[in-house]
C-alpha atoms as a PDB file:
ATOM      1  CA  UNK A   1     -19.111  63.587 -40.520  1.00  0.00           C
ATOM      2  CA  UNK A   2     -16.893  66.446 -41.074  1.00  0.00           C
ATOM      3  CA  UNK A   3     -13.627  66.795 -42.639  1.00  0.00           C
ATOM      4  CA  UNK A   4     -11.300  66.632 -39.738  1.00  0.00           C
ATOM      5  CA  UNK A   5     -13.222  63.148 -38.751  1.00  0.00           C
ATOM      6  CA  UNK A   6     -12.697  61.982 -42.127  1.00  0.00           C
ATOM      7  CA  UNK A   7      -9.170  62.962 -42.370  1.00  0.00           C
ATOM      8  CA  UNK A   8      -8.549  61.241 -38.841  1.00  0.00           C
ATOM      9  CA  UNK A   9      -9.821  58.017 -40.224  1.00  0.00           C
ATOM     10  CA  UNK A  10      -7.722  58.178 -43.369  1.00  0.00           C
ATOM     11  CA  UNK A  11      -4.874  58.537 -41.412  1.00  0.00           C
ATOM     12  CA  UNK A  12      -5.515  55.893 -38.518  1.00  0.00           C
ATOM     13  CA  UNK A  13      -6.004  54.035 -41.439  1.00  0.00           C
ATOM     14  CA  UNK A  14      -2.963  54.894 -43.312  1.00  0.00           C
ATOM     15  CA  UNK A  15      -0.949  54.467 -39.711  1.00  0.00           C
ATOM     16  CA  UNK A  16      -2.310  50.759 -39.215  1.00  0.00           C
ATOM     17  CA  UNK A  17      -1.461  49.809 -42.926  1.00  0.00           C
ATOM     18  CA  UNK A  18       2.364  50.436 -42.399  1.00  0.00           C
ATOM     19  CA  UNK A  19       2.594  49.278 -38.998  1.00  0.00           C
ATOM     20  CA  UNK A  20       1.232  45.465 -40.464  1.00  0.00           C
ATOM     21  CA  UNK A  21       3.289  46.244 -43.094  1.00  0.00           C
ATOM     22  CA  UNK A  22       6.302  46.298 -41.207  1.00  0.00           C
ATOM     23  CA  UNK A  23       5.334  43.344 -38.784  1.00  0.00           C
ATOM     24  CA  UNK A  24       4.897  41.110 -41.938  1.00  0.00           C
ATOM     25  CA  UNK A  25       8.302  42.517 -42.966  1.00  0.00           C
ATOM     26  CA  UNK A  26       9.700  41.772 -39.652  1.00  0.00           C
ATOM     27  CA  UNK A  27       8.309  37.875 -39.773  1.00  0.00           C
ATOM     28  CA  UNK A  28       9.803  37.330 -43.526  1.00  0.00           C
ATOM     29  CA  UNK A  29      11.599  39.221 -44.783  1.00  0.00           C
ATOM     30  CA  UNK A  30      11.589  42.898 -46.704  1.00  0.00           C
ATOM     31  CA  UNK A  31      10.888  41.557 -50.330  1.00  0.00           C
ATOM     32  CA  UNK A  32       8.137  39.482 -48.640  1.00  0.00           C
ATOM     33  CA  UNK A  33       5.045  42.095 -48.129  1.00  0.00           C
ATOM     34  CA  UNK A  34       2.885  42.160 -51.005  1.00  0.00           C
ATOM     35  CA  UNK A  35       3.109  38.539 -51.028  1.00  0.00           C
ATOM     36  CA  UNK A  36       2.177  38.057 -47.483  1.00  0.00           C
ATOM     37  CA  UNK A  37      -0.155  40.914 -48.175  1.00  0.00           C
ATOM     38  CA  UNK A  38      -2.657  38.717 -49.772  1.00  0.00           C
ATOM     39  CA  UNK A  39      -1.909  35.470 -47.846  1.00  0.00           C
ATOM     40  CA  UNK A  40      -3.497  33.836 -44.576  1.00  0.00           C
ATOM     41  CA  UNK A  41       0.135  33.684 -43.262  1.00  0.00           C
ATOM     42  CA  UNK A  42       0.475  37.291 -43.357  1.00  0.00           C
ATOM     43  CA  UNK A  43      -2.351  37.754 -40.816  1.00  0.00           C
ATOM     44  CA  UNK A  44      -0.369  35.947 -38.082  1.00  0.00           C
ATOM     45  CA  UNK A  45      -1.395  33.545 -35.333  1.00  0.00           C
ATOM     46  CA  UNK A  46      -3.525  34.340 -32.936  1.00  0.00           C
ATOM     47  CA  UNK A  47      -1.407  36.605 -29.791  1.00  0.00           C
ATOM     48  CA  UNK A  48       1.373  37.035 -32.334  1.00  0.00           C
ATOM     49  CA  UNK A  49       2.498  40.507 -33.028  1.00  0.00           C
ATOM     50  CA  UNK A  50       1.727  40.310 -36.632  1.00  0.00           C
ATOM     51  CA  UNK A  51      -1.889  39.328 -35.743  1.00  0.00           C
ATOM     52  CA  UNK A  52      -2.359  42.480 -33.649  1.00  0.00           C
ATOM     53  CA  UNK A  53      -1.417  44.524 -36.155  1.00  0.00           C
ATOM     54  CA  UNK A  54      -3.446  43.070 -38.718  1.00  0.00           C
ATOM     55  CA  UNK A  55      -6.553  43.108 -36.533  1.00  0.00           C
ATOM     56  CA  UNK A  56      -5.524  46.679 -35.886  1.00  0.00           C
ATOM     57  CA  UNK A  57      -5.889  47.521 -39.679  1.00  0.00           C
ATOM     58  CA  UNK A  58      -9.268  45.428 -40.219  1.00  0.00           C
ATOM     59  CA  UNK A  59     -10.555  47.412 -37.389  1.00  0.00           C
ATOM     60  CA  UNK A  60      -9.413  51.228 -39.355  1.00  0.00           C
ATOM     61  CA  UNK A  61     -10.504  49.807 -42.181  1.00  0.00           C
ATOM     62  CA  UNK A  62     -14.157  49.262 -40.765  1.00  0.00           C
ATOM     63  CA  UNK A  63     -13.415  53.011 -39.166  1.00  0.00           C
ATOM     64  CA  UNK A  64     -12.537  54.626 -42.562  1.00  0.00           C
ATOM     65  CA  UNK A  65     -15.130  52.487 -44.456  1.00  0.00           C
ATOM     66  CA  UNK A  66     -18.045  54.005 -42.529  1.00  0.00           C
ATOM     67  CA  UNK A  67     -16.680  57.680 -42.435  1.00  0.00           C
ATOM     68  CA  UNK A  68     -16.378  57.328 -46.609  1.00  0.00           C
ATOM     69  CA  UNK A  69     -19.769  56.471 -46.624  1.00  0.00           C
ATOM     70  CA  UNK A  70     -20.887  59.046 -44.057  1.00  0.00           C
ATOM     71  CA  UNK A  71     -19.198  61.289 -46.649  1.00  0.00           C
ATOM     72  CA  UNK A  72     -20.500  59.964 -49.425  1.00  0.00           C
ATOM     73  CA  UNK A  73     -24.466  60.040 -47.866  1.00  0.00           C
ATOM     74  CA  UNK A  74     -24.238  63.655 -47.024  1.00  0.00           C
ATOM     75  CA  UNK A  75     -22.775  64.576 -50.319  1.00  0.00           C
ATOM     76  CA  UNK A  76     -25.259  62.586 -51.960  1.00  0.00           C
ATOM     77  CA  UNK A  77     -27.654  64.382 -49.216  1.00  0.00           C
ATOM     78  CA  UNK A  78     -26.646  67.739 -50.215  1.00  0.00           C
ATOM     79  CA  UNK A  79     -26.847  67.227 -54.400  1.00  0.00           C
ATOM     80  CA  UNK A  80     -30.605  66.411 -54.076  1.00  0.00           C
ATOM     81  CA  UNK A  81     -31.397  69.397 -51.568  1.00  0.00           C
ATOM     82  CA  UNK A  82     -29.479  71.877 -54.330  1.00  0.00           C
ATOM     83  CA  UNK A  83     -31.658  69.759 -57.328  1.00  0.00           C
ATOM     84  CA  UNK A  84     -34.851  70.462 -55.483  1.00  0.00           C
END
């Protein structure tokens, strides 16, 4: 994993994040996001819009998830070769 890979994740990460963000906006209301954040409602119904986009984000999320840790084995890799 290098750093342009992790950076890529990070960002489709970031990207997905707003876009739900803005569809849960868009289905109640500005003030309405970090409630519907947190709520079953804010994942929307299946084939909705909303739902995409929240699929879309629990999908970068696994993406950026795995690349952290892919970071985090090799620098956990490299601090026992140096220790040796």
């Amino acid at each position: 994993m290098d750093a342009y890979q992790m950076l890529s994740a990070e960002l489709l990460f970031r990207i997905t994040d707003v876009a739900w963000e803005n569809e849960i906006a868009l289905a109640f209301g500005d003030d309405a996001v970090s409630e519907y954040r947190g709520r079953a409602e804010g994942r929307g119904n299946e084939g909705t819009a909303l739902r995409r986009a929240f699929n879309d984000r629990e999908a970068a999320a696994l993406i950026w998830r795995e690349a952290n840790e892919a970071v985090r084995r090799a620098q956990l890799s490299t601090r026992r070769r140096a220790a040796a």
